[in-house]
C-alpha atoms as a PDB file:
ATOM      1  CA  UNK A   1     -79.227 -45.944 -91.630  1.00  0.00           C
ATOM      2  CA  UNK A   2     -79.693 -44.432 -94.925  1.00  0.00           C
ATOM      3  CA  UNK A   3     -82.731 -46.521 -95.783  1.00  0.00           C
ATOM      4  CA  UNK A   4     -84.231 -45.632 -92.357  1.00  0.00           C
ATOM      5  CA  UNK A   5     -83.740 -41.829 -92.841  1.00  0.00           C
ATOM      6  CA  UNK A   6     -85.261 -42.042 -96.088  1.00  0.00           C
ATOM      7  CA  UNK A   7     -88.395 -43.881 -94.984  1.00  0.00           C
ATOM      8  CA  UNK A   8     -88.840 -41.160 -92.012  1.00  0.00           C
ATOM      9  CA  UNK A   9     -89.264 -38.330 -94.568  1.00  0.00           C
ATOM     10  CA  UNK A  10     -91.156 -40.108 -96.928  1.00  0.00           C
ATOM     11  CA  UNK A  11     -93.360 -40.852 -93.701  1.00  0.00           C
ATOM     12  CA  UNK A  12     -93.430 -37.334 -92.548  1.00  0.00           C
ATOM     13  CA  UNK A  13     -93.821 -35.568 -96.041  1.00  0.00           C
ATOM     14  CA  UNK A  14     -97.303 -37.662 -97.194  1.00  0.00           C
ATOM     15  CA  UNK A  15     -98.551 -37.460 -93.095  1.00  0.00           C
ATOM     16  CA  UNK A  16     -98.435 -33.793 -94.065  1.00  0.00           C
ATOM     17  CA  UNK A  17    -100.978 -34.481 -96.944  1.00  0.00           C
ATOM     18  CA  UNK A  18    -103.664 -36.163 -94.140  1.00  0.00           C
ATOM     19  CA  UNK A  19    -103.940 -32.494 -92.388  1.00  0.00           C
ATOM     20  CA  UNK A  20    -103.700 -30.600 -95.764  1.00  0.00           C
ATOM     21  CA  UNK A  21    -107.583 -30.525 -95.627  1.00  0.00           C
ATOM     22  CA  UNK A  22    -108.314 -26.554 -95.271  1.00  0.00           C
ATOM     23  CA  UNK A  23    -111.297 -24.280 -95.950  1.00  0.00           C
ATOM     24  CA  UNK A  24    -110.421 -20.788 -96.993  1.00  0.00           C
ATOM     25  CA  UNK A  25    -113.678 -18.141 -97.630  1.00  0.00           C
ATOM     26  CA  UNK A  26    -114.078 -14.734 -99.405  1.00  0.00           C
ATOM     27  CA  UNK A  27    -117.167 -12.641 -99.962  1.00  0.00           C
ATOM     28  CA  UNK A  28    -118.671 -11.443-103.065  1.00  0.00           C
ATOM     29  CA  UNK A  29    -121.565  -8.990-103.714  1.00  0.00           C
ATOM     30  CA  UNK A  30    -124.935 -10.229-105.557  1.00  0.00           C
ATOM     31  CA  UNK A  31    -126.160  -6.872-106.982  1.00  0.00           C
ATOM     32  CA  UNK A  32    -125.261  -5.751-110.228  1.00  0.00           C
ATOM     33  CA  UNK A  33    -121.607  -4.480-110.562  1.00  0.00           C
ATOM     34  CA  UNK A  34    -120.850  -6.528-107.590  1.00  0.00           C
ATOM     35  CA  UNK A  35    -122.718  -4.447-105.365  1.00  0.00           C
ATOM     36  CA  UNK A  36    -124.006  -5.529-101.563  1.00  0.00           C
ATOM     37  CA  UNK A  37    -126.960  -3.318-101.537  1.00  0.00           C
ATOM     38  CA  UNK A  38    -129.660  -2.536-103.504  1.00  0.00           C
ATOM     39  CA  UNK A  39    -132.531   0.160-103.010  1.00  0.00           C
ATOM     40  CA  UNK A  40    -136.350   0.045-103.797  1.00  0.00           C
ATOM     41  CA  UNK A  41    -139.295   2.324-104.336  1.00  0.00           C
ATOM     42  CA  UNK A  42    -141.378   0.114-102.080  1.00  0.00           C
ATOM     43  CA  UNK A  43    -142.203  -3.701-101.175  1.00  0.00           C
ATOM     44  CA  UNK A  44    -145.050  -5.590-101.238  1.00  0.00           C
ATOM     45  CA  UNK A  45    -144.841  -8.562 -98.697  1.00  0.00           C
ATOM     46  CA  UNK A  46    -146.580 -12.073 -99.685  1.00  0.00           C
ATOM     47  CA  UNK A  47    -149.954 -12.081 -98.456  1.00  0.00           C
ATOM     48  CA  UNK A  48    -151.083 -13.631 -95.095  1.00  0.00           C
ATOM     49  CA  UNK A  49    -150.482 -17.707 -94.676  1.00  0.00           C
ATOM     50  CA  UNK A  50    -148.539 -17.679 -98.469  1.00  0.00           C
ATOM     51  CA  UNK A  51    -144.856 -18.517 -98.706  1.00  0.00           C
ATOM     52  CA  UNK A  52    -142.090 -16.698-100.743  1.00  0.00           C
ATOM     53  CA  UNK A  53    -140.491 -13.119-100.419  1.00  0.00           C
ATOM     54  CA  UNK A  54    -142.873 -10.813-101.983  1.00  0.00           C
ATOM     55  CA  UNK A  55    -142.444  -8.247-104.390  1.00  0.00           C
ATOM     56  CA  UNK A  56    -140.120  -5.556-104.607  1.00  0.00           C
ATOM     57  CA  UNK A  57    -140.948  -1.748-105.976  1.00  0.00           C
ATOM     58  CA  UNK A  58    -138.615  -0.226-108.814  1.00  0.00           C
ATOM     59  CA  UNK A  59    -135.264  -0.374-108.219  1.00  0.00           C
ATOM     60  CA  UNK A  60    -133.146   3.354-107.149  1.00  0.00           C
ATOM     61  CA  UNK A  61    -129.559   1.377-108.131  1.00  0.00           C
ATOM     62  CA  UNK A  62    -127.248  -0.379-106.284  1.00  0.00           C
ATOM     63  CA  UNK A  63    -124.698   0.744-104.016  1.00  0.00           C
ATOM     64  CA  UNK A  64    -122.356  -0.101-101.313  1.00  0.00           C
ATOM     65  CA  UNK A  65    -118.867  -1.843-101.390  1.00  0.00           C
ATOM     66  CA  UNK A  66    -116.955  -5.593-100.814  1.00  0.00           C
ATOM     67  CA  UNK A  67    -113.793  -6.171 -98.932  1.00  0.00           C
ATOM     68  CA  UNK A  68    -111.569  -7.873-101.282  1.00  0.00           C
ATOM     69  CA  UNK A  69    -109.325 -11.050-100.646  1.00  0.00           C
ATOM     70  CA  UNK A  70    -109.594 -14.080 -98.330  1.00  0.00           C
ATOM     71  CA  UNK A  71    -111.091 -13.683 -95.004  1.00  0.00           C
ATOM     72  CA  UNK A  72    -108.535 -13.817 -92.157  1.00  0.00           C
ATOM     73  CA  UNK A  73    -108.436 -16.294 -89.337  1.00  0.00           C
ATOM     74  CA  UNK A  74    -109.003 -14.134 -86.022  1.00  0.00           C
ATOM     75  CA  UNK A  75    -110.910 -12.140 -84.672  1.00  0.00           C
ATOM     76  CA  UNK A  76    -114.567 -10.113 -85.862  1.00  0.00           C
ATOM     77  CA  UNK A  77    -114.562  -8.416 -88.968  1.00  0.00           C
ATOM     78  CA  UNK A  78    -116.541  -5.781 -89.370  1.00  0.00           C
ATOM     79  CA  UNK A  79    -118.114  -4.349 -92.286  1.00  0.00           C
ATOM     80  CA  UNK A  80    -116.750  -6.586 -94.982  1.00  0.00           C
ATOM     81  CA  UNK A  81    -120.184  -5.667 -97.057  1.00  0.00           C
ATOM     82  CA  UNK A  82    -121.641  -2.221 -96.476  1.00  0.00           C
ATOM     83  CA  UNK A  83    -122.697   0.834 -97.987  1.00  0.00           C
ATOM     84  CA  UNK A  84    -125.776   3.395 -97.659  1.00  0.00           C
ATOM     85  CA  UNK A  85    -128.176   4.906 -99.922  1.00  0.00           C
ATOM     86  CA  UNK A  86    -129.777   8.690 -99.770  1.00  0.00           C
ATOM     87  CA  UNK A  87    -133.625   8.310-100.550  1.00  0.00           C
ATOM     88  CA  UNK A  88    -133.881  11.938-100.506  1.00  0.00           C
ATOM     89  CA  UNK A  89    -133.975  14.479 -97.632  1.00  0.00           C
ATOM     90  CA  UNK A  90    -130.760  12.888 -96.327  1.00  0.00           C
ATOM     91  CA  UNK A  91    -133.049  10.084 -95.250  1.00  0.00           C
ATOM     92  CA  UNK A  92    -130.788   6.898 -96.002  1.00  0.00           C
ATOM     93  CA  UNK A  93    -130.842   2.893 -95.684  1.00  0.00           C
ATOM     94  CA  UNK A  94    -127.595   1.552 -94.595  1.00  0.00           C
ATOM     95  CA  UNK A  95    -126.165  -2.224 -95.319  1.00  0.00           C
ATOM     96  CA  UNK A  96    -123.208  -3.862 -93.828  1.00  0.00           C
ATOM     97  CA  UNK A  97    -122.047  -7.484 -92.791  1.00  0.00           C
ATOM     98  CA  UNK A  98    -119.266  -8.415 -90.301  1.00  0.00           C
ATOM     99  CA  UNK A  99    -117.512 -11.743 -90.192  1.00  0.00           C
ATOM    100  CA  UNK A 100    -115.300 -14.026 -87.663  1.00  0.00           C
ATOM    101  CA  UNK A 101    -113.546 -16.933 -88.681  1.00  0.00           C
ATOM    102  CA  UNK A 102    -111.689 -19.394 -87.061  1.00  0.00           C
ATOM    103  CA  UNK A 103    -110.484 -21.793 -89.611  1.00  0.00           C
ATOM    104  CA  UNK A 104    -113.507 -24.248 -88.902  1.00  0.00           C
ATOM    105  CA  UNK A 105    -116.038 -22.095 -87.339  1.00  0.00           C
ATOM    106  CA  UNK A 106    -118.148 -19.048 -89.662  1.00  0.00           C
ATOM    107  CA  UNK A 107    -120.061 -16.638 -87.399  1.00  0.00           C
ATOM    108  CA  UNK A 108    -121.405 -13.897 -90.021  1.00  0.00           C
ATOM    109  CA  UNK A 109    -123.751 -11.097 -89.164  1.00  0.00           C
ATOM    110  CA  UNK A 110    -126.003  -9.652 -91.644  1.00  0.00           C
ATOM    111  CA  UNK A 111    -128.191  -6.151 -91.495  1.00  0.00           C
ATOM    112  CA  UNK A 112    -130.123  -3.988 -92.613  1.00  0.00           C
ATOM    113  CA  UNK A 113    -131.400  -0.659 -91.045  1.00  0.00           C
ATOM    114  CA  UNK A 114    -132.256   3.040 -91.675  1.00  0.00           C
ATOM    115  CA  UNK A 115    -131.863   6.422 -90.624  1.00  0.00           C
ATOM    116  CA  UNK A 116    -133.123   7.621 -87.333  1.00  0.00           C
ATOM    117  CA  UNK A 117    -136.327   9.265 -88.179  1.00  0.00           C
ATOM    118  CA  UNK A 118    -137.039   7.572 -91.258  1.00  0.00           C
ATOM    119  CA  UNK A 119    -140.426   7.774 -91.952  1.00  0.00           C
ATOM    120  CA  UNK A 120    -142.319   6.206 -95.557  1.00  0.00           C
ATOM    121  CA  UNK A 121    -144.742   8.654 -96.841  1.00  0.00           C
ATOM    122  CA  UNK A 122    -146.156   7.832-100.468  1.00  0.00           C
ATOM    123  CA  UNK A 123    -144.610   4.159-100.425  1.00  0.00           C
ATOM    124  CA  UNK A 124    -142.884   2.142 -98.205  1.00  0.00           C
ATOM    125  CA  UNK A 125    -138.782   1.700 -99.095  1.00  0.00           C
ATOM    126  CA  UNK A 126    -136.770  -1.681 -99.453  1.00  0.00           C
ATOM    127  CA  UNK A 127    -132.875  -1.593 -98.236  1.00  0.00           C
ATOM    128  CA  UNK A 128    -131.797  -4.789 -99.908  1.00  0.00           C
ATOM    129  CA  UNK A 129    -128.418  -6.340 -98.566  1.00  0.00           C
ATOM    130  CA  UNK A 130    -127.487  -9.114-100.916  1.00  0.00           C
ATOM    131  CA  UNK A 131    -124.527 -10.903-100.932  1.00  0.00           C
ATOM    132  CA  UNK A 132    -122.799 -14.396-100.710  1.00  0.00           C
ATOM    133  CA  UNK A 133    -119.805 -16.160 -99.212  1.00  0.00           C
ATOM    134  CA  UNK A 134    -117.567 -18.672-101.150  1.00  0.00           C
ATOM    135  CA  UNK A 135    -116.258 -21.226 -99.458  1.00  0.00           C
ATOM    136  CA  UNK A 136    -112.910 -23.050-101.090  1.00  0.00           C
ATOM    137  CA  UNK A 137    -113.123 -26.815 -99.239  1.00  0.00           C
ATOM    138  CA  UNK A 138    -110.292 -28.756 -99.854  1.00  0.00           C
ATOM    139  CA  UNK A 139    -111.388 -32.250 -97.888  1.00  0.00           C
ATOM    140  CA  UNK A 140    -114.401 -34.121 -96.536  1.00  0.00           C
ATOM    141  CA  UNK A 141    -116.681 -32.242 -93.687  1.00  0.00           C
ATOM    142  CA  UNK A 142    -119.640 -32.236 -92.188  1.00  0.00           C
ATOM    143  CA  UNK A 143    -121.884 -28.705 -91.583  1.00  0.00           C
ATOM    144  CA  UNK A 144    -124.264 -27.193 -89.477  1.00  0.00           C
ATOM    145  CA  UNK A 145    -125.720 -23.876 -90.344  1.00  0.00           C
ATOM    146  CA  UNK A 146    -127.528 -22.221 -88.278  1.00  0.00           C
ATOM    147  CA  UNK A 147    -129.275 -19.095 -89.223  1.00  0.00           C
ATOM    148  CA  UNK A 148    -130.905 -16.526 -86.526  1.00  0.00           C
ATOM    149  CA  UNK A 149    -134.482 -14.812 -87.226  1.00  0.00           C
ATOM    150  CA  UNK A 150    -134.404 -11.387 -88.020  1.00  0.00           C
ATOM    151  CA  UNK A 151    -133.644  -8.945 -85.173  1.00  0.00           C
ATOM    152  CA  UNK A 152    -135.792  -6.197 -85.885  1.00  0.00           C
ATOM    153  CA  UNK A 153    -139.625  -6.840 -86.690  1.00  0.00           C
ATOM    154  CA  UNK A 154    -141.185  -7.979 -90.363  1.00  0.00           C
ATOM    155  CA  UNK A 155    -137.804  -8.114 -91.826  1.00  0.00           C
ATOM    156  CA  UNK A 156    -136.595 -11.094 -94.258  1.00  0.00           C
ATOM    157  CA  UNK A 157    -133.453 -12.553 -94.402  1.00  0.00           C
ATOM    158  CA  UNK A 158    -133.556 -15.568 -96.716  1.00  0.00           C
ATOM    159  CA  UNK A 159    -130.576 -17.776 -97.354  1.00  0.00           C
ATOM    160  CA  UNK A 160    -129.344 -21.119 -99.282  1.00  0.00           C
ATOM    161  CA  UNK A 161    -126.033 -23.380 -99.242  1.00  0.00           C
ATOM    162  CA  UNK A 162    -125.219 -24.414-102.378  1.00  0.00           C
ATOM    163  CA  UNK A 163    -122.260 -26.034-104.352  1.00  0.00           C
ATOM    164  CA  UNK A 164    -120.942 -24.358-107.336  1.00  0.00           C
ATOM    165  CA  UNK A 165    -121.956 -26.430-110.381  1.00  0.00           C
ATOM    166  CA  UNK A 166    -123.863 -28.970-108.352  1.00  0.00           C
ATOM    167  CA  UNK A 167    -127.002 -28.744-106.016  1.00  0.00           C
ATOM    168  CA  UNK A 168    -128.718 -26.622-103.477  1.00  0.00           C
ATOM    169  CA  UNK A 169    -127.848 -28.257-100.295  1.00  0.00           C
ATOM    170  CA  UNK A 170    -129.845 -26.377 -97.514  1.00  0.00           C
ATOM    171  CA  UNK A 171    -132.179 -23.325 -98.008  1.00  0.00           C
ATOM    172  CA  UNK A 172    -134.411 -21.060 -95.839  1.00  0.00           C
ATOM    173  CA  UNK A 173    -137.215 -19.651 -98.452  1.00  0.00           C
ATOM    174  CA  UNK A 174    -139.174 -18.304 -95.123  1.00  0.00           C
ATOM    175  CA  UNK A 175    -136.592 -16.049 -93.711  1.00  0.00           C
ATOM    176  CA  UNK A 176    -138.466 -15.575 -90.522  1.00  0.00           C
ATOM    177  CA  UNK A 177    -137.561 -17.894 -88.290  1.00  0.00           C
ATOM    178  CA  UNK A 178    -134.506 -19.373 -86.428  1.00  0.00           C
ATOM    179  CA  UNK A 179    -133.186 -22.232 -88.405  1.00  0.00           C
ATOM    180  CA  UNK A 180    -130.787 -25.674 -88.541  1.00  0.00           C
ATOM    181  CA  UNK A 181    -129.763 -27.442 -91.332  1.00  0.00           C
ATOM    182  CA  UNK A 182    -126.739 -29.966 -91.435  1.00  0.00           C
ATOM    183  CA  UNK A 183    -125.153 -32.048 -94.167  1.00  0.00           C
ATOM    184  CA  UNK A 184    -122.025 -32.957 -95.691  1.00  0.00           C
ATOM    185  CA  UNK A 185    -119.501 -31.932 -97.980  1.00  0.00           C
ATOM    186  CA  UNK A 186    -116.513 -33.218 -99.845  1.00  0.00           C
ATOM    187  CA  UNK A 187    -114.045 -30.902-101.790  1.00  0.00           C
ATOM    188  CA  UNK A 188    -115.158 -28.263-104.089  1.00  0.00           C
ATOM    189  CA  UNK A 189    -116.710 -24.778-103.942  1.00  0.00           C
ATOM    190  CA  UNK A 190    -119.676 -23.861-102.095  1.00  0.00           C
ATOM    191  CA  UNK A 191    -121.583 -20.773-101.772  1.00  0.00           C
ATOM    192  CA  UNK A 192    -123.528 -19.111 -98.753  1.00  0.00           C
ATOM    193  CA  UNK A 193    -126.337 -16.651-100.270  1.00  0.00           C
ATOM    194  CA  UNK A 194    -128.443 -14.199 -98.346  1.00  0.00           C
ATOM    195  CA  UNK A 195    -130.457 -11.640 -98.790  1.00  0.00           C
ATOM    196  CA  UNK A 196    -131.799  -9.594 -95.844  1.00  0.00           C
ATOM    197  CA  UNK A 197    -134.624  -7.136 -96.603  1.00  0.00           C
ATOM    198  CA  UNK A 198    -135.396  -4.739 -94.175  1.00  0.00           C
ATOM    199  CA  UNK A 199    -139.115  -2.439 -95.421  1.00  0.00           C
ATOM    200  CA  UNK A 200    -139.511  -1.147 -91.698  1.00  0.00           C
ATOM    201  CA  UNK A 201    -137.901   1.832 -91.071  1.00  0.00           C
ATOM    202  CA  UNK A 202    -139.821   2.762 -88.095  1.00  0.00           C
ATOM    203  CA  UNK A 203    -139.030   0.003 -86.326  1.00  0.00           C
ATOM    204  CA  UNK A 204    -135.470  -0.613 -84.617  1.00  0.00           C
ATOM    205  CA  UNK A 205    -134.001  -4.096 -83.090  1.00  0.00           C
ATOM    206  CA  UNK A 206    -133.683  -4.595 -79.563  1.00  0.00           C
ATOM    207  CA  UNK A 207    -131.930  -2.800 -77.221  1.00  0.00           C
ATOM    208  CA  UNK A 208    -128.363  -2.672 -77.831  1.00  0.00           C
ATOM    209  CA  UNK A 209    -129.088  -3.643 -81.548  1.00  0.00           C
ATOM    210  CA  UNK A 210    -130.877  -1.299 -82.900  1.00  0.00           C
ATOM    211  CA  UNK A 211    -129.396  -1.792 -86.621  1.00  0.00           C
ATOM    212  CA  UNK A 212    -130.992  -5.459 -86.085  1.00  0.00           C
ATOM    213  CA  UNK A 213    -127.914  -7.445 -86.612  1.00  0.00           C
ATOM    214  CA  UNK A 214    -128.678 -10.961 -87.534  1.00  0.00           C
ATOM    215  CA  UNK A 215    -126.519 -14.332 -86.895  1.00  0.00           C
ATOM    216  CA  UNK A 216    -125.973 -16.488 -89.647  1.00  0.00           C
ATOM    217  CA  UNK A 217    -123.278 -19.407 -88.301  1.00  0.00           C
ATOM    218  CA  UNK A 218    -121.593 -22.250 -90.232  1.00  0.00           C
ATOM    219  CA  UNK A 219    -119.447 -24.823 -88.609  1.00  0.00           C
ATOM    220  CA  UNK A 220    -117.596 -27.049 -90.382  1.00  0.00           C
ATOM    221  CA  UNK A 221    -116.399 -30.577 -88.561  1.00  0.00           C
ATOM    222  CA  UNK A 222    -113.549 -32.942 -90.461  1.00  0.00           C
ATOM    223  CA  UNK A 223    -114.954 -35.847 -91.556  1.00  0.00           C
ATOM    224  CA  UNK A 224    -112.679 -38.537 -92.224  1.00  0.00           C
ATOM    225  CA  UNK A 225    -114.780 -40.934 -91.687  1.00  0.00           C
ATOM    226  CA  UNK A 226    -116.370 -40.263 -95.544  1.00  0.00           C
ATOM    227  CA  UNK A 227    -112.665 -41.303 -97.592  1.00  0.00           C
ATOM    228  CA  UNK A 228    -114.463 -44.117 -98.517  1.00  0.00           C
ATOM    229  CA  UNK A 229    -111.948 -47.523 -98.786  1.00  0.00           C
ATOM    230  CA  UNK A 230    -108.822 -45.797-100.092  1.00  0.00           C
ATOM    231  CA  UNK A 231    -106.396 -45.730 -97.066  1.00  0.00           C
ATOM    232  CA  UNK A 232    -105.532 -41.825 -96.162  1.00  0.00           C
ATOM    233  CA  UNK A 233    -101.512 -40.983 -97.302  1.00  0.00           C
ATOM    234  CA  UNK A 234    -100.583 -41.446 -93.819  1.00  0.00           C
ATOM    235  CA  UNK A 235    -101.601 -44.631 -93.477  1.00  0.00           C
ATOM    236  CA  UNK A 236    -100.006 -46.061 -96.577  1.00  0.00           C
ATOM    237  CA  UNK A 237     -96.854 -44.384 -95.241  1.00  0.00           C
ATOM    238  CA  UNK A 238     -97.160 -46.268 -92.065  1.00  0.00           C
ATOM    239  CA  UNK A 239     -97.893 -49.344 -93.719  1.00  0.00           C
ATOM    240  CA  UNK A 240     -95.324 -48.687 -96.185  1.00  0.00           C
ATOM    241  CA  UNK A 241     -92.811 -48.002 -93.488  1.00  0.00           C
ATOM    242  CA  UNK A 242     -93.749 -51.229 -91.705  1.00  0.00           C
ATOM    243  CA  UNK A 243     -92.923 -52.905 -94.502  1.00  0.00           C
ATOM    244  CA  UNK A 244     -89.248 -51.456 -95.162  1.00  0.00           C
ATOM    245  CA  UNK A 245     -88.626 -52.265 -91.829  1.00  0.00           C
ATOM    246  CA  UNK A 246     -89.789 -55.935 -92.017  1.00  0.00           C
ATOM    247  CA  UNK A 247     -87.298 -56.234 -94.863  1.00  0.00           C
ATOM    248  CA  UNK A 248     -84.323 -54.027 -93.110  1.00  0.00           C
ATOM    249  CA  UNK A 249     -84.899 -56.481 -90.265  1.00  0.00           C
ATOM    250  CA  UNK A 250     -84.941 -59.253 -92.658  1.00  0.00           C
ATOM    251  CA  UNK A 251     -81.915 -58.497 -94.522  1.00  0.00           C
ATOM    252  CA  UNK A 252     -79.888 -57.816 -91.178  1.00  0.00           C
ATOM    253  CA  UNK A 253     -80.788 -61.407 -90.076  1.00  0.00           C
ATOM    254  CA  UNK A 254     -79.605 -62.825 -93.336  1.00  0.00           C
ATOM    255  CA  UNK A 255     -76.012 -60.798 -93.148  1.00  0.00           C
END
């Protein structure tokens, strides 16, 4: 009876290790100082039919703040990045993203918008938010990213998926455009990097976002199917078990 209780928690304690596979994710800043934001005398967008993001004016500084700590599993989280900037004349660009997480599931929005009335006189200004989200990924999984094009008109928001140390593994240069990108991933950390430009501040986003609040989506899938030929702990503890039993059984036969 002993033996039997024994092999029941060895059983139980490494099944425990099969659904240990978690993703936990926090958000930094990617200004200087750790910043979200970033202001700019002006912007020069790449020229008609050429790729890449263009050329920014001289930067004002950096401003705006990061929630610290792990991101919760629940419901939408506003404002985890966000912070404004006063380009004179009270006239001031704004930067904020929200977040909602479900353990598996990574719906972020990014934006990027301006004071009502803003209007660009002698150049044309650049509200920058720049930031990145770092996933800890403790198993094998599969991902779909799917980003959203930019809610209010001639804005940028550029992003890539990359793992710390190792390679870019999908990127949107463009930032224009609605886009899907899947892949896989094993453990390790991984980082999310956007930045969403916003040099329009005459124009608004559609009605009932005017701030232009973009989606940029991750979902993550458990792949077990990528564990390669080493049985998972819970199947050596069934097989393991099997095989106590066998010899329990064998041993009561014998006595």
């Amino acid at each position: 009876m002993r033996l039997l209780v024994a092999c029941f928690l060895t059983f139980f304690g490494l099944s425990q290790l099969v659904s240990g596979a978690a993703i936990s994710v926090t958000l930094n800043g990617n200004r200087a100082g750790g910043s979200p934001g970033e202001a700019f005398t002006g912007y020069e967008p790449p020229a008609a039919g050429q790729s890449g993001t263009g050329s920014y004016g001289s930067s004002l500084g950096t401003f705006g703040a990061v929630t610290a700590g792990n991101v919760p599993v629940g419901g939408f989280q506003a404002d985890y990045a966000a912070g404004n900037f006063n380009y004179g004349l009270l006239k001031r660009g704004f930067v904020s993203t929200g977040v909602r997480w479900t353990g598996s599931e990574f719906f972020t929005t990014t934006q990027s918008w301006y004071d009502q009335g803003f209007t660009a006189t002698a150049s044309t200004p650049l509200a920058l938010n720049s930031a990145y989200w770092e996933f800890t990924v403790d198993g094998n999984y599969d991902y779909r990213i799917e980003g959203q094009r930019p809610q209010i008109a001639d804005n940028i928001r550029t992003y890539r998926f990359e793992k710390v140390g190792g390679n870019v593994l999908s990127r949107d240069d463009l930032g224009k455009n609605d886009t899907v990108f899947t892949g896989t991933i094993d453990s390790g950390l991984y980082r999310l990097y956007y930045d969403h430009l916003n040099y329009t501040p005459n124009i608004d986003g559609p009605s009932g976002n005017a701030i232009g609040g973009t989606n940029l989506n991750v979902f993550f899938t458990l792949n077990s199917g990528n564990n390669g030929a080493v049985p998972e702990p819970g199947s050596l503890a069934v097989f393991g078990l099997l095989g106590l039993g066998g010899a329990l059984a064998k041993w009561r036969r014998k006595s």
